[in-house]
N, C-alpha and C. Protein backbone atom coordinates (compact mmCIF):
# COMPACT_ATOMS: atom_id res chain seq x y z
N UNK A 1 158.56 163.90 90.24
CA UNK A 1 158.39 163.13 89.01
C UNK A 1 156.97 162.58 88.99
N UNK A 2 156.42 162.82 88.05
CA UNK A 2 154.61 162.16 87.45
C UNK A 2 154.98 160.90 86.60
N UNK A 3 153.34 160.52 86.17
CA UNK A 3 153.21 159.30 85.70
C UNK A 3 153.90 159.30 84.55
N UNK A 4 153.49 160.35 83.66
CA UNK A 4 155.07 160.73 82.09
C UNK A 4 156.21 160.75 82.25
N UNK A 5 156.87 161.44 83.22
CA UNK A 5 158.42 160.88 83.76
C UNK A 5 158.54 159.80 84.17
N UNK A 6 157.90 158.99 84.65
CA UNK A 6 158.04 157.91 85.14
C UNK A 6 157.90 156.60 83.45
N UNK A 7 156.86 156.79 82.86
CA UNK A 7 157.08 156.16 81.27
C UNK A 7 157.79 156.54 80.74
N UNK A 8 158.50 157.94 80.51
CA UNK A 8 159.75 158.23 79.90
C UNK A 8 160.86 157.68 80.50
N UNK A 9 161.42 157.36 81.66
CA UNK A 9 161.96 156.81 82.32
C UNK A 9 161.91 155.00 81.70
N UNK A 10 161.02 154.59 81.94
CA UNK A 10 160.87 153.30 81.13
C UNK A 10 160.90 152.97 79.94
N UNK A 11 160.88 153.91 79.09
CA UNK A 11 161.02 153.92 77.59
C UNK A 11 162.98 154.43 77.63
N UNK A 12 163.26 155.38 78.12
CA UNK A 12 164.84 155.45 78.66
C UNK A 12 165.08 153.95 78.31
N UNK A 13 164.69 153.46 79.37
CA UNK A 13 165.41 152.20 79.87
C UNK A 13 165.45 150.82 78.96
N UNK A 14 164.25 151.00 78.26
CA UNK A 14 163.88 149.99 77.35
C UNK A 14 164.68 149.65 76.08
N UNK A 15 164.58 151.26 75.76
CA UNK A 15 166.05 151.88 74.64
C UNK A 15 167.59 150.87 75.27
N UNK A 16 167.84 151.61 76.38
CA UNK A 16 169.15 151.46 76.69
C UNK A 16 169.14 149.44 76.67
N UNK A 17 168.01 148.96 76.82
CA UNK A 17 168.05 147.48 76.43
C UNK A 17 168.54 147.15 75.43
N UNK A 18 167.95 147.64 74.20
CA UNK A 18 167.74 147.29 73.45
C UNK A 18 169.52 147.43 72.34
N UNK A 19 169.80 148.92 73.08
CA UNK A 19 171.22 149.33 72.54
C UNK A 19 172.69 148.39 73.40
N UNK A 20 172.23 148.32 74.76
CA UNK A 20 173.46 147.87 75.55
C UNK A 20 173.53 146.04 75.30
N UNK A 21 172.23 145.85 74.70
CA UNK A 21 172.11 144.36 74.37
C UNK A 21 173.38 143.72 73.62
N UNK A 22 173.96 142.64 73.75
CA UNK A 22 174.16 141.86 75.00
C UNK A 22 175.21 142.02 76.01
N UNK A 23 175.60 143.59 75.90
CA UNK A 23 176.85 143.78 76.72
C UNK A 23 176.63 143.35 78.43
N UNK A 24 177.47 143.61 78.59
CA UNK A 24 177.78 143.08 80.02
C UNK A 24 176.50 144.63 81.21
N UNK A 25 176.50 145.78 80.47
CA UNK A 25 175.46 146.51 81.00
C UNK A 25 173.71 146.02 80.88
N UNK A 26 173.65 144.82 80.24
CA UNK A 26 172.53 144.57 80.31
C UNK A 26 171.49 143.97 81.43
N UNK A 27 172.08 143.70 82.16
CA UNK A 27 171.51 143.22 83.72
C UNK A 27 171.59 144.83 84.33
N UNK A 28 172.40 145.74 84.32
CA UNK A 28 172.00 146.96 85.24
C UNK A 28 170.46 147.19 84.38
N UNK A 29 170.82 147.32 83.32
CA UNK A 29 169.75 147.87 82.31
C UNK A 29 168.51 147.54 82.38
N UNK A 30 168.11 145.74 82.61
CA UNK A 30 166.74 145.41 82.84
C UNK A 30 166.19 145.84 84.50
N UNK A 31 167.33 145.65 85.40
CA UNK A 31 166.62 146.03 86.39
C UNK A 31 166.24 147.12 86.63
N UNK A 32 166.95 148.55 85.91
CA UNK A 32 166.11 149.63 86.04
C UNK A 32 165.03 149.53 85.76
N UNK A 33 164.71 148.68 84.36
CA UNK A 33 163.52 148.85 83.46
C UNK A 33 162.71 148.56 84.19
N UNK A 34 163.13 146.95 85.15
CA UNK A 34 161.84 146.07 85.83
C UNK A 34 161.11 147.42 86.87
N UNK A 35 162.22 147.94 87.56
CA UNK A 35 161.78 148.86 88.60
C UNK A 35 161.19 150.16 88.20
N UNK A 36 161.54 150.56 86.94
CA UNK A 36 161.02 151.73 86.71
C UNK A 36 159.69 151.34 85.73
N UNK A 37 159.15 150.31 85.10
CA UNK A 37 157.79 150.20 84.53
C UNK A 37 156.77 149.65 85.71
N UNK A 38 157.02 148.66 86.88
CA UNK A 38 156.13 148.41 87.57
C UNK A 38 156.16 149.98 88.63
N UNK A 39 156.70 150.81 88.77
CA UNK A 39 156.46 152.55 89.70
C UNK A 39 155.15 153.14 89.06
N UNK A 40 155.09 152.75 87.45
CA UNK A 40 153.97 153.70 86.71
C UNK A 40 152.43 153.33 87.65
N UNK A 41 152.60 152.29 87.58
CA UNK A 41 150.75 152.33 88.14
C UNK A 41 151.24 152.66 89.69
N UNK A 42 152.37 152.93 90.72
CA UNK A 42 152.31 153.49 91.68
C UNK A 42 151.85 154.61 91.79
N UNK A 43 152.97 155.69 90.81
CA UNK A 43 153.03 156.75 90.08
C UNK A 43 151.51 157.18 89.90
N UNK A 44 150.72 156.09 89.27
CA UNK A 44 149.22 156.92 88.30
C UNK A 44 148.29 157.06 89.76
N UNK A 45 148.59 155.69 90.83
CA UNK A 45 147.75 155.88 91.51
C UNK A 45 147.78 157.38 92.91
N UNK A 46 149.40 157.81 93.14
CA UNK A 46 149.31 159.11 93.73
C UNK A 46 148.69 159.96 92.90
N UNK A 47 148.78 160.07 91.63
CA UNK A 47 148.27 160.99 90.59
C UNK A 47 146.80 161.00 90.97
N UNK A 48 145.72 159.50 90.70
CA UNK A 48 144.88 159.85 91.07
C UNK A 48 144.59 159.76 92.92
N UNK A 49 145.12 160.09 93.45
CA UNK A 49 145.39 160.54 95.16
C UNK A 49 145.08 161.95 94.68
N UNK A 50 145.84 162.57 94.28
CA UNK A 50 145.63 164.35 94.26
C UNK A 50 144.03 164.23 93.43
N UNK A 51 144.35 164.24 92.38
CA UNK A 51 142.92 164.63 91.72
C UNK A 51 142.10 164.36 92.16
N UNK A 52 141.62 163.45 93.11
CA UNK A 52 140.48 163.03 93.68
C UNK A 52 140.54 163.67 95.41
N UNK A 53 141.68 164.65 95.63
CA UNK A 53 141.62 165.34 96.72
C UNK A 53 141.83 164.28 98.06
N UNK A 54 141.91 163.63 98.08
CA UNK A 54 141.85 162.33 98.97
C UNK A 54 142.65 162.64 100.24
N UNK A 55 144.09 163.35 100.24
CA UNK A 55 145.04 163.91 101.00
C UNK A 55 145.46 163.01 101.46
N UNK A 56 145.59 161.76 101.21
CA UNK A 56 146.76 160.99 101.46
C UNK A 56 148.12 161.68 101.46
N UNK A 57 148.98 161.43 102.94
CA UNK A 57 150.07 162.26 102.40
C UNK A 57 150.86 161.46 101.78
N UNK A 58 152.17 162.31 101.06
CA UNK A 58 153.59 161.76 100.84
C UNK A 58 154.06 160.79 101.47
N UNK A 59 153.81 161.24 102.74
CA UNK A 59 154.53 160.07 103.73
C UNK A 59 154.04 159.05 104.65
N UNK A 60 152.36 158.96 103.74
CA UNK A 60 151.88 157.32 104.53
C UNK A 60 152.06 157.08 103.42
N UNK A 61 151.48 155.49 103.56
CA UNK A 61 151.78 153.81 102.59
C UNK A 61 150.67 154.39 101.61
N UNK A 62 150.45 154.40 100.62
CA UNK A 62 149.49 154.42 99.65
C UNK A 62 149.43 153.07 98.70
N UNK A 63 148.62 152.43 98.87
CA UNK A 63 148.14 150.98 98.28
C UNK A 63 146.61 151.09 98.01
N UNK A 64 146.29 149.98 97.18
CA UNK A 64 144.98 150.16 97.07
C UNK A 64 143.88 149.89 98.26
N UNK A 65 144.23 148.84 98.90
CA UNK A 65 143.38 149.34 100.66
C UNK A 65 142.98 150.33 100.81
N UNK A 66 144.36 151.26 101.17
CA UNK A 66 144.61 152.49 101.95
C UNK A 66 143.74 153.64 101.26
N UNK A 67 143.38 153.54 99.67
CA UNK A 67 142.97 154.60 98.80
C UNK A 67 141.96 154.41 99.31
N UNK A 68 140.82 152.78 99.16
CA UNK A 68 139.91 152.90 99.14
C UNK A 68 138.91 152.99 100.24
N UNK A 69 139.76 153.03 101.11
CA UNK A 69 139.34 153.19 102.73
C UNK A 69 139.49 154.51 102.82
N UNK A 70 139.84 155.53 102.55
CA UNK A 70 140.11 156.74 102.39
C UNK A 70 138.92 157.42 101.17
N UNK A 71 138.78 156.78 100.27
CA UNK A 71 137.56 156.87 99.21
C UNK A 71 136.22 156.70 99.98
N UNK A 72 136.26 155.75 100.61
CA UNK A 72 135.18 155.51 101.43
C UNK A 72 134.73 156.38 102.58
N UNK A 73 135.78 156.43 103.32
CA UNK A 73 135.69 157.55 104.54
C UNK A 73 135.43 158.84 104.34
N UNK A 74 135.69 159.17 103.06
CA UNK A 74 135.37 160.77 103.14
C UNK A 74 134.32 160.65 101.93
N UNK A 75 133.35 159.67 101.46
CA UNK A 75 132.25 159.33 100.64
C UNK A 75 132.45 159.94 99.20
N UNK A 76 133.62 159.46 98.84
CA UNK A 76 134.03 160.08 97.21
C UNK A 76 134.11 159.21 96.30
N UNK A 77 132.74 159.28 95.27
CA UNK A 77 132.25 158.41 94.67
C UNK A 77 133.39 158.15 93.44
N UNK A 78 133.64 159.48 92.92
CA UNK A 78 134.54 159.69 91.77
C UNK A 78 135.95 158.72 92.09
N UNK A 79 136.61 158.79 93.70
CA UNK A 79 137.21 158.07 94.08
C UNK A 79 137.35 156.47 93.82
N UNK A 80 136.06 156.24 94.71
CA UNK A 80 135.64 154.60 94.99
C UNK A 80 135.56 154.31 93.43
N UNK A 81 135.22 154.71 92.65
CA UNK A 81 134.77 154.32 90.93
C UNK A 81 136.40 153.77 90.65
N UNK A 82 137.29 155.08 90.75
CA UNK A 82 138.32 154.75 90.52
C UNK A 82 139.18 153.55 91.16
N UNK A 83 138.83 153.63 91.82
CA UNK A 83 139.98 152.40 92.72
C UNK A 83 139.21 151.19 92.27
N UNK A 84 138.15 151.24 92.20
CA UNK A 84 137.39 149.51 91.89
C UNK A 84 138.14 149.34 90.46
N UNK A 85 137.92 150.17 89.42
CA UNK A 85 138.68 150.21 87.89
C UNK A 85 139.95 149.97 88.27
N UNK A 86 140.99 150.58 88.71
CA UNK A 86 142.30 150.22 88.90
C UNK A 86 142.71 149.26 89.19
N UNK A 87 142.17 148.49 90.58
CA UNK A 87 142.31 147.48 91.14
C UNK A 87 142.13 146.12 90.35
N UNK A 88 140.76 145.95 88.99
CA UNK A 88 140.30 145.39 88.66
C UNK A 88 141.74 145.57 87.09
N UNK A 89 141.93 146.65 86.94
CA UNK A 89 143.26 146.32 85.70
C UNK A 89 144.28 146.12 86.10
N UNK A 90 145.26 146.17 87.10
CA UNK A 90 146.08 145.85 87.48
C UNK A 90 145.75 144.36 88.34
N UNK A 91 144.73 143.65 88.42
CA UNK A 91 144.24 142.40 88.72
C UNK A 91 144.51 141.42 87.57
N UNK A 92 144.27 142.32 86.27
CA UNK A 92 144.00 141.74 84.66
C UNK A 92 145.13 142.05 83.79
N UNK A 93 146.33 143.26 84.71
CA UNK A 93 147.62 143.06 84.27
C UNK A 93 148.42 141.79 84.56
N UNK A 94 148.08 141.87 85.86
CA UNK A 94 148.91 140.47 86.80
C UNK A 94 148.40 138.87 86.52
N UNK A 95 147.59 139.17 85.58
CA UNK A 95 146.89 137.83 85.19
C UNK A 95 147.09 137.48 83.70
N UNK A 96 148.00 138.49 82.86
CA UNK A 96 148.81 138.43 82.10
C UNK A 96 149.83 137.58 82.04
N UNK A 97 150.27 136.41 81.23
CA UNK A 97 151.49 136.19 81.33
C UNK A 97 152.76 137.06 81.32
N UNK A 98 152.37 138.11 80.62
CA UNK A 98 153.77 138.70 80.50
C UNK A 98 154.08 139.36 81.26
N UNK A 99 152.66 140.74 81.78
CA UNK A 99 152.46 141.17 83.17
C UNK A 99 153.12 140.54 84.06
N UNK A 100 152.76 139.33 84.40
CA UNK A 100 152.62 138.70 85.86
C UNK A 100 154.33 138.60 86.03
N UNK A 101 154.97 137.87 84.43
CA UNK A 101 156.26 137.91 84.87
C UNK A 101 157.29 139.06 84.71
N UNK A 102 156.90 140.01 84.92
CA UNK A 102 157.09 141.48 84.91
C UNK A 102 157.35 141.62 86.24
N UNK A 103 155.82 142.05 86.70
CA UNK A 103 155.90 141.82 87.88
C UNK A 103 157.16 141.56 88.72
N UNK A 104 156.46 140.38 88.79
CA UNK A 104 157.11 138.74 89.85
C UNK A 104 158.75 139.50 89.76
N UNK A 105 159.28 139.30 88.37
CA UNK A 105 160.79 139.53 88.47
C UNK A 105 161.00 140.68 88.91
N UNK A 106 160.02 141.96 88.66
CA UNK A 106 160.64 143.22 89.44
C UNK A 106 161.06 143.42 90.71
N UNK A 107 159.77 142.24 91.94
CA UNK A 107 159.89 142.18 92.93
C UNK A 107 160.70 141.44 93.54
N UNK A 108 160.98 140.22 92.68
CA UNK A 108 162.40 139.62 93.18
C UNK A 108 163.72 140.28 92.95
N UNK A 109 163.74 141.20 91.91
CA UNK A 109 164.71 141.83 91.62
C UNK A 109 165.16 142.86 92.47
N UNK A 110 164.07 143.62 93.14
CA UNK A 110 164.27 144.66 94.22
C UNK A 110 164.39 143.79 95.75
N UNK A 111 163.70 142.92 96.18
CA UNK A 111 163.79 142.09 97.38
C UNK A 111 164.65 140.85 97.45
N UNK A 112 165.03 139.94 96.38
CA UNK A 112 166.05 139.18 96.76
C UNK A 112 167.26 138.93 95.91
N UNK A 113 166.77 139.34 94.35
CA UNK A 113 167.98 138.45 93.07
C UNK A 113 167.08 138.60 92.04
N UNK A 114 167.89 139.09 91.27
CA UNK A 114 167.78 139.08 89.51
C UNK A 114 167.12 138.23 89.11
N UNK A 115 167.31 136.98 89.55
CA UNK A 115 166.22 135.43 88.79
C UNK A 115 167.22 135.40 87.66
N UNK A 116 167.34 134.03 87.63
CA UNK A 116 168.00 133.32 86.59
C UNK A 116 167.61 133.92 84.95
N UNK A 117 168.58 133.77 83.95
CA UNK A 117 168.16 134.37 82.48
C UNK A 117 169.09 133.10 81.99
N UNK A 118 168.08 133.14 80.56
CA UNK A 118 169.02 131.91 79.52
C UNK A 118 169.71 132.61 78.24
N UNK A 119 170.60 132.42 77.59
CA UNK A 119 171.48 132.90 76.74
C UNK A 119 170.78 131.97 75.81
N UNK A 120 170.54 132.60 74.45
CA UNK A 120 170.97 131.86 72.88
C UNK A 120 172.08 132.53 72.16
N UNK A 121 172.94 131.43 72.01
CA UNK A 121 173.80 132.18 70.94
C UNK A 121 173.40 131.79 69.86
N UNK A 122 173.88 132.57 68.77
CA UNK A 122 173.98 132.03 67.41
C UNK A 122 174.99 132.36 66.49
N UNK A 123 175.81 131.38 66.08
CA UNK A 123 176.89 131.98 65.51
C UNK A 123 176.47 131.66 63.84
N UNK A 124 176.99 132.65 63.49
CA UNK A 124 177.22 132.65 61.74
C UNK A 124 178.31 132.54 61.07
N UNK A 125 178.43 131.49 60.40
CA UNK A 125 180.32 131.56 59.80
C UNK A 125 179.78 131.79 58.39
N UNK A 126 180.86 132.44 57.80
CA UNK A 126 180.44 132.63 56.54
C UNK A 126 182.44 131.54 55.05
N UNK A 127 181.41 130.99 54.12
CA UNK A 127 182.41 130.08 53.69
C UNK A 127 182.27 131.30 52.13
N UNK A 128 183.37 131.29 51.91
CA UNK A 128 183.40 131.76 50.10
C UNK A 128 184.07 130.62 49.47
N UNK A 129 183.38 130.13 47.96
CA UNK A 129 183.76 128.90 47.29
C UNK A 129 184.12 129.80 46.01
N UNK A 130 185.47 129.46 45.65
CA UNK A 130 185.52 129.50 44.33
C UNK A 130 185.92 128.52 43.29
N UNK A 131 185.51 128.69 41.68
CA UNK A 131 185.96 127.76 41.06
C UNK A 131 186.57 128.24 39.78
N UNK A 132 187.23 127.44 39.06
CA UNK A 132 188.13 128.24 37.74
C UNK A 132 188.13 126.80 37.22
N UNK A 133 187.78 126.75 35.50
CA UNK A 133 187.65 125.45 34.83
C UNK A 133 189.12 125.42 34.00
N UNK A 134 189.76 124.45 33.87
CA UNK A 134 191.06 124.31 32.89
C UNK A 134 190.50 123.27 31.66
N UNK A 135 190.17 123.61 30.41
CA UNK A 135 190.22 122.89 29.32
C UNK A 135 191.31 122.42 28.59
N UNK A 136 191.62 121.11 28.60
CA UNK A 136 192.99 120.61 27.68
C UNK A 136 192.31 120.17 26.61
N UNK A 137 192.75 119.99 25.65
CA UNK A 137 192.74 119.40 23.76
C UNK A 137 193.37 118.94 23.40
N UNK A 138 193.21 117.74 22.97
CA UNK A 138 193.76 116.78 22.27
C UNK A 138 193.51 116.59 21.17
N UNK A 139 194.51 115.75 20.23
CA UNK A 139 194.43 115.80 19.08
C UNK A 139 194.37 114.22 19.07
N UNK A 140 193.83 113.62 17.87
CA UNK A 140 193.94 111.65 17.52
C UNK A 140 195.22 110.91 18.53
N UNK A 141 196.24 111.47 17.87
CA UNK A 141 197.20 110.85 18.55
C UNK A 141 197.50 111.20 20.23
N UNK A 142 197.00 112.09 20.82
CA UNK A 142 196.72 112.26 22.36
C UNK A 142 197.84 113.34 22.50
N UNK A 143 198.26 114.33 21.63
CA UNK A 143 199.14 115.45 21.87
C UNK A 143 198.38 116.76 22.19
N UNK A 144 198.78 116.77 23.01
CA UNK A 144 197.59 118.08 24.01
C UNK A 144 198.40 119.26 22.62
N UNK A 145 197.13 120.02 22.31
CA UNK A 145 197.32 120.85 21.31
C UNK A 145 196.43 122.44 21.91
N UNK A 146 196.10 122.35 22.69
CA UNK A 146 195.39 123.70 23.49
C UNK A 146 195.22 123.37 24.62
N UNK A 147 195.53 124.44 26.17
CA UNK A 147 195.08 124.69 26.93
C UNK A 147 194.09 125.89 26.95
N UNK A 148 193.43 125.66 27.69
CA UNK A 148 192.27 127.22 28.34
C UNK A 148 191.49 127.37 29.23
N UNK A 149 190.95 127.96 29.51
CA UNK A 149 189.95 128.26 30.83
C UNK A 149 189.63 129.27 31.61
N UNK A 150 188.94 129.18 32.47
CA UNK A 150 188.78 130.23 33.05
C UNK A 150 189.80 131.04 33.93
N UNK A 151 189.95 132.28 34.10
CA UNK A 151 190.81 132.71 35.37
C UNK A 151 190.37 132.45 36.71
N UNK A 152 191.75 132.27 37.02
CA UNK A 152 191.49 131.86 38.59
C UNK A 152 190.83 132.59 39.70
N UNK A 153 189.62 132.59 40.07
CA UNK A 153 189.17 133.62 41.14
C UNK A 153 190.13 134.22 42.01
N UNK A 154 190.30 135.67 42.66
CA UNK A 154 191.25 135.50 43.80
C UNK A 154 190.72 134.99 44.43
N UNK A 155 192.03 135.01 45.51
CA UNK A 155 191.89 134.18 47.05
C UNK A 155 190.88 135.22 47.83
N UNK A 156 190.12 133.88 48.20
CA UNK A 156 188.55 134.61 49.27
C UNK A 156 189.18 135.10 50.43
N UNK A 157 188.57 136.06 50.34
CA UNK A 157 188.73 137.12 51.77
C UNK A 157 187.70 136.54 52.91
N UNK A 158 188.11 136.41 54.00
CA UNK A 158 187.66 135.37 55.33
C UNK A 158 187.18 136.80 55.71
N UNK A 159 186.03 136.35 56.31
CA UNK A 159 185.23 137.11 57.05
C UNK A 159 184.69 136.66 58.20
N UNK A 160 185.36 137.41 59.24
CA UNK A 160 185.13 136.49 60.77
C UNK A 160 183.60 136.04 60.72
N UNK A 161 183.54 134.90 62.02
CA UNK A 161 182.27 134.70 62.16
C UNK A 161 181.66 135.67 63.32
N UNK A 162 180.43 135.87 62.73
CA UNK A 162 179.44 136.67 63.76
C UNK A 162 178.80 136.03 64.64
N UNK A 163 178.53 136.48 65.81
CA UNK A 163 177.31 135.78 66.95
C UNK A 163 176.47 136.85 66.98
N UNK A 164 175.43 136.03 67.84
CA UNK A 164 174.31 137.11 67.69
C UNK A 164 173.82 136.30 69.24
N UNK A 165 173.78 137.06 70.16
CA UNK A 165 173.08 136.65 71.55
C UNK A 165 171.73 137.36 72.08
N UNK A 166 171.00 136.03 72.48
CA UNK A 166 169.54 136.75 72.75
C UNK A 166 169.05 136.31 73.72
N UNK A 167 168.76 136.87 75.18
CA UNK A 167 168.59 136.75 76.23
C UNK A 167 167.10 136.64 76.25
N UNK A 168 167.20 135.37 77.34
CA UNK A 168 165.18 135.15 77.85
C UNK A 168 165.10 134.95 79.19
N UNK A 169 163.85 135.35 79.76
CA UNK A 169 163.69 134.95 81.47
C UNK A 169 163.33 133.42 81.10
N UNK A 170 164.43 132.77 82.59
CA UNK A 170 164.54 131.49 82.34
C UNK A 170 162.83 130.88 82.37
N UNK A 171 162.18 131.57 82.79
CA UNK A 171 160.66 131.05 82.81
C UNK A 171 159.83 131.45 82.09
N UNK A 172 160.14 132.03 80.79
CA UNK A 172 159.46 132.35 79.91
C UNK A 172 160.56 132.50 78.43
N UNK A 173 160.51 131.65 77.43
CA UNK A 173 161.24 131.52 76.88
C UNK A 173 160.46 131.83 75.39
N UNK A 174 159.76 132.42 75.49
CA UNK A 174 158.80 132.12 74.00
C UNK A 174 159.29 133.76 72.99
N UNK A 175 160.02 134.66 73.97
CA UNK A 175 160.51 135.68 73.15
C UNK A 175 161.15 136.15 74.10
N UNK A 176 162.18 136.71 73.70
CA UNK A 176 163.66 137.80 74.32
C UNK A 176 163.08 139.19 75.14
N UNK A 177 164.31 139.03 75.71
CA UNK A 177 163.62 139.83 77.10
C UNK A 177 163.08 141.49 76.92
N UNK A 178 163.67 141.99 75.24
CA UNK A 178 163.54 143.29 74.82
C UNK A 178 162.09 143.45 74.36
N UNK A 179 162.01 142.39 74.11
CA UNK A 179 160.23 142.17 73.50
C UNK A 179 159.78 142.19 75.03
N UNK A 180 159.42 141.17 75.51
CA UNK A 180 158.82 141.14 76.72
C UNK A 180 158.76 142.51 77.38
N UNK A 181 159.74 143.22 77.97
CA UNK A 181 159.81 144.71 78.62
C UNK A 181 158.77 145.57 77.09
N UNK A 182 159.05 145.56 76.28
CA UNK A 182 158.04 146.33 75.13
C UNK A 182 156.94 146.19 75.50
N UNK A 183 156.40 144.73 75.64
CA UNK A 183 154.88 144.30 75.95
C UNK A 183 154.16 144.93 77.08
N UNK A 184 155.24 144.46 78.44
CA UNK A 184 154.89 145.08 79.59
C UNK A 184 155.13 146.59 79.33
N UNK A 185 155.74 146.84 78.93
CA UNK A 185 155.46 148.69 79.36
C UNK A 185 153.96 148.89 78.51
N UNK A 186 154.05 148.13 77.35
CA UNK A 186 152.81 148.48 76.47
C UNK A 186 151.49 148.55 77.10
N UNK A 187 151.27 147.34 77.74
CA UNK A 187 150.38 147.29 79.09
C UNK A 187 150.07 148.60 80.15
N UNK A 188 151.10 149.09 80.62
CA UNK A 188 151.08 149.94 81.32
C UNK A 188 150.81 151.35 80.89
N UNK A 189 151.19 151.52 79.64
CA UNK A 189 150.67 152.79 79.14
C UNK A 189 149.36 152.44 78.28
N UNK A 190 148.62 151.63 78.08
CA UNK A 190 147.30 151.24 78.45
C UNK A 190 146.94 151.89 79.41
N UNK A 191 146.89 151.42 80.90
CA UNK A 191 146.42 151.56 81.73
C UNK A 191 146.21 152.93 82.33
N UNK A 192 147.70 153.95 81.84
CA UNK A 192 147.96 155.12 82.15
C UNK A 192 146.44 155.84 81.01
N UNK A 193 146.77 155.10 80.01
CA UNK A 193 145.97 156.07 79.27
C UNK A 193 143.94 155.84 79.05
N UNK A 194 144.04 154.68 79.99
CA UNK A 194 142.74 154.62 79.94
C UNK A 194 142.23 155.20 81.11
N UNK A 195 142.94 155.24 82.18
CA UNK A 195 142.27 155.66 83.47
C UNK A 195 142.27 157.81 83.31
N UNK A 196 143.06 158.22 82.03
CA UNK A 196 143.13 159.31 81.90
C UNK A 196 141.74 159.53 81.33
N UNK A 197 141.40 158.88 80.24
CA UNK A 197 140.12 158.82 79.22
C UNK A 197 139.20 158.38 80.18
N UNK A 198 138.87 157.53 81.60
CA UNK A 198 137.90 157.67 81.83
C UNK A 198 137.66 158.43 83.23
N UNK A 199 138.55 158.53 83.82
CA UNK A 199 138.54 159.49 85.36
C UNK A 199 139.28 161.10 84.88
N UNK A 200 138.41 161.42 84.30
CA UNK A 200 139.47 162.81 83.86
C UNK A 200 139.28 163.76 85.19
C-alpha cells in the first residue's frame, strides 16, 4: 500500500464517519481514521525513501533522524533538501491546532485510550396548532338567530420528536469531530501534494 491507498483509506474512513454518525460504530470509525490519516506522512516519507534511493530497508525504524543521517551519509542533496522540507511541515502540521490534536489523539488512541469525547444533543419537538372560529347572532331581544364558522381542522397528526447528536474531542470543542478529521486529512493531502510538486 502507497501514499494514495493510504488517503483513500482515510477518506474510506472519514465517509464511514460521517455515515455511521452517531451510531454506536462511531468510536471504531474515528480510530481507524485517527490511525489511518496520521500513516500518510509515514507512508509519503518511505515513498520518498525509494525515490531518493536511500535503501533504507522495510525492516529498520524509518523516522526523520534515521532519513537524514542516511541523506547525509551517502551525500544526497536531493535527499537532505527533502527531509529539512518535511520535517519543517510536519513541525507546522503539529503546530496546528487541529493537526496537533489529531495527532496527540491518534497516539493516545493507539498507545493508551480513546481520550474522552463530549455529546450535544439536540432534540426537536414539533407542536401543530389548530384553530376553527364559531360565529353566533343575535337578534335585539338576544335570540341567537345564526350560527357559523369555520370547519374544524382535523386532529393534528403528532410527529415524534427528532434528536440530532454531535460529537466533539473533549479538548476541542469549537466544531464536531467530522469536521475536524476533514481538516486534518485536508492538511495532509497538502503535504502529500506539495512534497510531490516540489521533490518530483
Amino acid at each position: 500500500m502507497g501514499v494514495d491507498e493510504k488517503v483513500a483509506e482515510a477518506e474510506y474512513f472519514l465517509q464511514r464517519l460521517r455515515t455511521t454518525y452517531p451510531n454506536d460504530d462511531f468510536k471504531f470509525e474515528l480510530s481507524a481514521f485517527l490511525s489511518s490519516v496520521r500513516s500518510i506522512a509515514d507512508y509519503l516519507l518511505e515513498e520518498y525513501n525509494q525515490k531518493c534511493k536511500l535503501g533504507i530497508t522495510i525492516t529498520d525504524k524509518l523516522t526523520i533522524p534515521t532519513f537524514k543521517a542516511e541523506a547525509t551519509r551517502s551525500g544526497n542533496s536531493h535527499a537532505s533538501k527533502f527531509i529539512r522540507w518535511y520535517e519543517a511541515e510536519i513541525g507546522r502540521i503539529g503546530n496546528n491546532p487541529i493537526g496537533r490534536l489529531v495527532f496527540t489523539r491518534r497516539n493516545l488512541n493507539i498507545h493508551r485510550a480513546q481520550g474522552p469525547l463530549h455529546a450535544k444533543i439536540t432534540l426537536h419537538e414539533y407542536l401543530t396548532i389548530t384553530e376553527s372560529v364559531t360565529v353566533t347572532v343575535y337578534d335585539e331581544k338576544g335570540q341567537v338567530i345564526g350560527v357559523g364558522g369555520s370547519q374544524p381542522s382535523p386532529p393534528p397528526t403528532s410527529k415524534p420528536a427528532e434528536s440530532e447528536i454531535s460529537w466533539y474531542f473533549s479538548d476541542y470543542t469549537s466544531e464536531d469531530i467530522p469536521t475536524v478529521c476533514e481538516k486534518s486529512l485536508g492538511m495532509i493531502r497538502k503535504l502529500v501534494e506539495d512534497a510531490r510538486k516540489s521533490f518530483s
